[in-house]
Every structure is written in C-alpha cells, then in structure tokens.
N, C-alpha and C. Protein backbone atom coordinates (compact mmCIF):
# COMPACT_ATOMS: atom_id res chain seq x y z
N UNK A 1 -15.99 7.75 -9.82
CA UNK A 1 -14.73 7.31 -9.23
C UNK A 1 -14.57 7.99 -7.87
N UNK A 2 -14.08 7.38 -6.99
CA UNK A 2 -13.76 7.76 -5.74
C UNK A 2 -12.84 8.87 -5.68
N UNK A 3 -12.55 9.08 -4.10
CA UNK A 3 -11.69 10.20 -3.76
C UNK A 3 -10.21 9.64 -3.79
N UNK A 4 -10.17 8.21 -3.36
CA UNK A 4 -9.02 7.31 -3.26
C UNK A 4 -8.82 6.68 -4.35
N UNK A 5 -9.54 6.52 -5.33
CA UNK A 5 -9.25 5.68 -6.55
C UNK A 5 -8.84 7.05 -7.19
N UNK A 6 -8.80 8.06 -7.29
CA UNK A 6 -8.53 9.04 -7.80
C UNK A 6 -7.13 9.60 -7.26
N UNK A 7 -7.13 9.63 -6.52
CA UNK A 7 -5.77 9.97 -6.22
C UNK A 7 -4.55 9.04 -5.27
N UNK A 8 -4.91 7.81 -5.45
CA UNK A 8 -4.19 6.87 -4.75
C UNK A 8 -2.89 6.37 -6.05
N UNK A 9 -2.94 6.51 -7.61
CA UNK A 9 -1.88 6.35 -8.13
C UNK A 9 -1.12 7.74 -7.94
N UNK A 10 -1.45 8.55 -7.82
CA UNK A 10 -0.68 9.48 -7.64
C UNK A 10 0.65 9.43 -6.78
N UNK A 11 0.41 8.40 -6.03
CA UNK A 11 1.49 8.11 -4.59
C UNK A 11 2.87 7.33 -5.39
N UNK A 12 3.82 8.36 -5.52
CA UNK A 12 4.79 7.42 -6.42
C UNK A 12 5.71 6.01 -6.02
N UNK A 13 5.69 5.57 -6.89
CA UNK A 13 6.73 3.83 -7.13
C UNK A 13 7.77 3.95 -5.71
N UNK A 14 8.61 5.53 -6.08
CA UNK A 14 9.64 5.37 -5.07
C UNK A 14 9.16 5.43 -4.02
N UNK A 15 8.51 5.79 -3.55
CA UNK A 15 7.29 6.26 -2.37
C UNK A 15 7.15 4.83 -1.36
N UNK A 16 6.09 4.03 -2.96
CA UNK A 16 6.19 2.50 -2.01
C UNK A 16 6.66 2.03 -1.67
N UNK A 17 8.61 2.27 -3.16
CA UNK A 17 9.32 0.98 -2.50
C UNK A 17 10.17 0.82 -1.23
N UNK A 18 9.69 2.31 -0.31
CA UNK A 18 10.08 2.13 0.65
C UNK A 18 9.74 1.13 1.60
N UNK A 19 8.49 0.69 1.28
CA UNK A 19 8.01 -0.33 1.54
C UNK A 19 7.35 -1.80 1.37
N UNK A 20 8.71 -1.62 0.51
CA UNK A 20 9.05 -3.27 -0.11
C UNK A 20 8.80 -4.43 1.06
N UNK A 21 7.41 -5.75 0.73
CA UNK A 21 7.13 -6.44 1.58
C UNK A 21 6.38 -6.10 2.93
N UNK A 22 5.90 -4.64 2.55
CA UNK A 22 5.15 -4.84 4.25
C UNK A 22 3.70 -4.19 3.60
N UNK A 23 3.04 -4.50 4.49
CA UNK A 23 1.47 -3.95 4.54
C UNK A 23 1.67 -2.47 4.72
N UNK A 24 1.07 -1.73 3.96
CA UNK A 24 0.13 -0.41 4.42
C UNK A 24 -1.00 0.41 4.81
N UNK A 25 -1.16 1.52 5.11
CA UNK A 25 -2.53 1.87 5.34
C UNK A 25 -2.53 3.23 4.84
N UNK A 26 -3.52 3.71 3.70
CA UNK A 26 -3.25 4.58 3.07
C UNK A 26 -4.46 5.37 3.81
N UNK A 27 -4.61 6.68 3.59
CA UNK A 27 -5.68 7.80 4.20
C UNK A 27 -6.95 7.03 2.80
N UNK A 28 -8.17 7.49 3.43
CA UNK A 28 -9.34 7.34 2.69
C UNK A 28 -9.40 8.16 1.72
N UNK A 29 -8.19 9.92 1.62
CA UNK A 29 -8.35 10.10 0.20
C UNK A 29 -7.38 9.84 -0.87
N UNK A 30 -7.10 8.79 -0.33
CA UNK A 30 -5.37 8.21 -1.16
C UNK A 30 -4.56 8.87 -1.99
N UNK A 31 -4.19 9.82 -0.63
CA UNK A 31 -2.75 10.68 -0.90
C UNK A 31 -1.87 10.42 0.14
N UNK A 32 -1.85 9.60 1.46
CA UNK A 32 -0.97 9.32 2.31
C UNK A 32 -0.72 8.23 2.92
N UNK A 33 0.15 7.30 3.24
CA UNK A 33 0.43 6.33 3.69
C UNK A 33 0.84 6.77 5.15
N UNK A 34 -0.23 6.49 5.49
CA UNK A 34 -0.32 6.75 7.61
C UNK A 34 0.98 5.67 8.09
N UNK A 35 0.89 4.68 7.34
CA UNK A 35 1.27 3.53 8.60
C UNK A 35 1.79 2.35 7.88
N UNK A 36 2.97 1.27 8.31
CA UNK A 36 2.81 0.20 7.77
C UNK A 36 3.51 -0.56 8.57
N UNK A 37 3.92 -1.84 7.80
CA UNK A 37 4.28 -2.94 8.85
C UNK A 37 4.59 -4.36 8.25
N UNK A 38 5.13 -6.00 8.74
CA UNK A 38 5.15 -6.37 7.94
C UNK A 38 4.04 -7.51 8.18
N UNK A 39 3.10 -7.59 8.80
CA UNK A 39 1.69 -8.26 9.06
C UNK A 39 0.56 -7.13 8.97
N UNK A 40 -0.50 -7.73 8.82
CA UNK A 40 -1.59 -6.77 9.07
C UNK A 40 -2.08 -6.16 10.35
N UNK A 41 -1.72 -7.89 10.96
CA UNK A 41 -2.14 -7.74 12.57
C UNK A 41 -1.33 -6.78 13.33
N UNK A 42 0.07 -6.70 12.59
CA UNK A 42 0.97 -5.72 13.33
C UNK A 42 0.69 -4.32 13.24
N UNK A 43 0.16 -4.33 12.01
CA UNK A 43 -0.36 -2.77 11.26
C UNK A 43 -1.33 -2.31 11.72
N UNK A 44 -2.32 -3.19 12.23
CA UNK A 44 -3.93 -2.86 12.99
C UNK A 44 -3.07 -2.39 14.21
N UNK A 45 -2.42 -3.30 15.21
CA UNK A 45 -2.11 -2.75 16.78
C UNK A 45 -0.99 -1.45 16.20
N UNK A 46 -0.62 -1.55 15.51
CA UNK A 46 0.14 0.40 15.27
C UNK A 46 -0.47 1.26 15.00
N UNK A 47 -1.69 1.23 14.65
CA UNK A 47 -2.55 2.02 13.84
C UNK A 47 -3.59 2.27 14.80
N UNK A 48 -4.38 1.21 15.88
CA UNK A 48 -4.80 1.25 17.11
C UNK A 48 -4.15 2.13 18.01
N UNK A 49 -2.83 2.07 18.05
CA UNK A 49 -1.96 2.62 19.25
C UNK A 49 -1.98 4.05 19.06
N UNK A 50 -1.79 4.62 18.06
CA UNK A 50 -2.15 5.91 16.84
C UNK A 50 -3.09 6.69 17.22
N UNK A 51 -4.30 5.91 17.34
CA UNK A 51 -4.99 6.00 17.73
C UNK A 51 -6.40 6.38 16.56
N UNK A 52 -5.74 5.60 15.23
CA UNK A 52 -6.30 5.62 14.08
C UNK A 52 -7.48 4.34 14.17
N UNK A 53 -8.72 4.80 13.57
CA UNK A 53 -8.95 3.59 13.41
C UNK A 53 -8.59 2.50 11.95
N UNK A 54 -8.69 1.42 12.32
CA UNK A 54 -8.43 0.64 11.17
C UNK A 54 -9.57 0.84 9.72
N UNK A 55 -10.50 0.38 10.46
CA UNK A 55 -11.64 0.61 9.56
C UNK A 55 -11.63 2.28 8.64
N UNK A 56 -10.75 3.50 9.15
CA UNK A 56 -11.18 4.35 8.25
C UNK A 56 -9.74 4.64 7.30
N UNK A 57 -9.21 3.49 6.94
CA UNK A 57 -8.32 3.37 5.76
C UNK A 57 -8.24 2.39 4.63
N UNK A 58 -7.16 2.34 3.96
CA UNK A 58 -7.23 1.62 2.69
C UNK A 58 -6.09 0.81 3.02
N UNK A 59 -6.23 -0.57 2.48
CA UNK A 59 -4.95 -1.44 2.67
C UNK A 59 -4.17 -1.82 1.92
N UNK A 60 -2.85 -1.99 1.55
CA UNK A 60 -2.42 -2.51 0.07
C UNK A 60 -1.02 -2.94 0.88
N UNK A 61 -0.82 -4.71 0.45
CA UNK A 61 0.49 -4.89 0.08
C UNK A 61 1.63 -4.11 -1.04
N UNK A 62 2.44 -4.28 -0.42
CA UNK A 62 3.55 -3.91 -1.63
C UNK A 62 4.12 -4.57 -1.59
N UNK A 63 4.13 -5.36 -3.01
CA UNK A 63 5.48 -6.18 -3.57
C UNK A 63 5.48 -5.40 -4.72
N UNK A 64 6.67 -5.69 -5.37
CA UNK A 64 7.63 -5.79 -6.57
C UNK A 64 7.98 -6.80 -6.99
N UNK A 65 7.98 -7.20 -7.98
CA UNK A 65 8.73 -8.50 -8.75
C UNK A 65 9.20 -8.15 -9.74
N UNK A 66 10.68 -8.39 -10.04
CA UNK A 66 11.36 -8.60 -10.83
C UNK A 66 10.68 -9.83 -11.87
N UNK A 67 10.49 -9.62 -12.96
CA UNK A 67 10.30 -10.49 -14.28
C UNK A 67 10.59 -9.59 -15.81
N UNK A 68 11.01 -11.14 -16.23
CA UNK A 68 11.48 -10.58 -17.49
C UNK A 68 10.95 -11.88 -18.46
N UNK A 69 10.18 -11.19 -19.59
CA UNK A 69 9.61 -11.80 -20.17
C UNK A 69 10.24 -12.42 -21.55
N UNK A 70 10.04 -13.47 -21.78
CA UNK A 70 11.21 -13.84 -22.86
C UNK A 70 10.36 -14.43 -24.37
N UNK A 71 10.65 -15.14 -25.37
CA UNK A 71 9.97 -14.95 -26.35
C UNK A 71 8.90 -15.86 -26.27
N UNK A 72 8.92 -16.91 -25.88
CA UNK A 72 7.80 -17.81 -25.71
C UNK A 72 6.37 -17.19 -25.26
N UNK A 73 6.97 -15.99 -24.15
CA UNK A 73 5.50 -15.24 -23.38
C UNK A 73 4.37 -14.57 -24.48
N UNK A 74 5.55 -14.37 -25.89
CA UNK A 74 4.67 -13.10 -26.40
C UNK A 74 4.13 -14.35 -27.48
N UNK A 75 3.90 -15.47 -27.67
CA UNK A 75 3.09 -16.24 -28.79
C UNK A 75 1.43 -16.35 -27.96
C-alpha cells in the first residue's frame, strides 16, 4: 500500500466538507489538501501559480449526497 493510500482516509469528512463541489489536490503523502477549486482547469492554473506542480499530486472530487434508502433497496 502506498504512502497516500495509507494515509489519505485519515483526512477527516469535516475537513472535505469544506469543500463541498470543488476539485482538490491532495500532497503525494495524503495528509494535505494543498489546493482546490471548482474546475480542474481552475485548480491546475492555482496550483501552477503556487508554483506546485500538477503532476506531483493527487486529485479527488468532493461530493456528498444525501440518500436515504428505503425498503425496496434492501430486497
């Protein structure tokens, strides 16, 4: 297992849902969210400007969805 698959759940719920709907860019040992945005393309030129490169991070949408599962789901 990786350095980022290893410690990238660690990054808590409340953490993300600060960033409900936008792209991120997490560090390669996925413990930090450098950067985000609500395109990618926007997230690359912030992350460029940074002076980060793109290529040495991890990317993940964040959504949330509300669902609620009702009795039909569980047959």
């Amino acid at each position: 297992m990786t350095e980022y698959q290893t410690n990238r759940p660690n990054i808590s719920l409340d953490e993300l849902k600060k960033y409900e709907n936008e792209w991120v860019a997490i560090g390669m040992d996925g413990t930090t969210i450098i950067g985000h945005a609500p395109t990618l393309t926007e997230l690359d030129e912030r992350l460029i400007a940074a002076g980060v490169d793109p290529e040495s991070i991890g990317y993940e949408r964040v959504e949330f969805e509300d669902s609620y599962l009702g009795g039909a789901e569980f047959h």
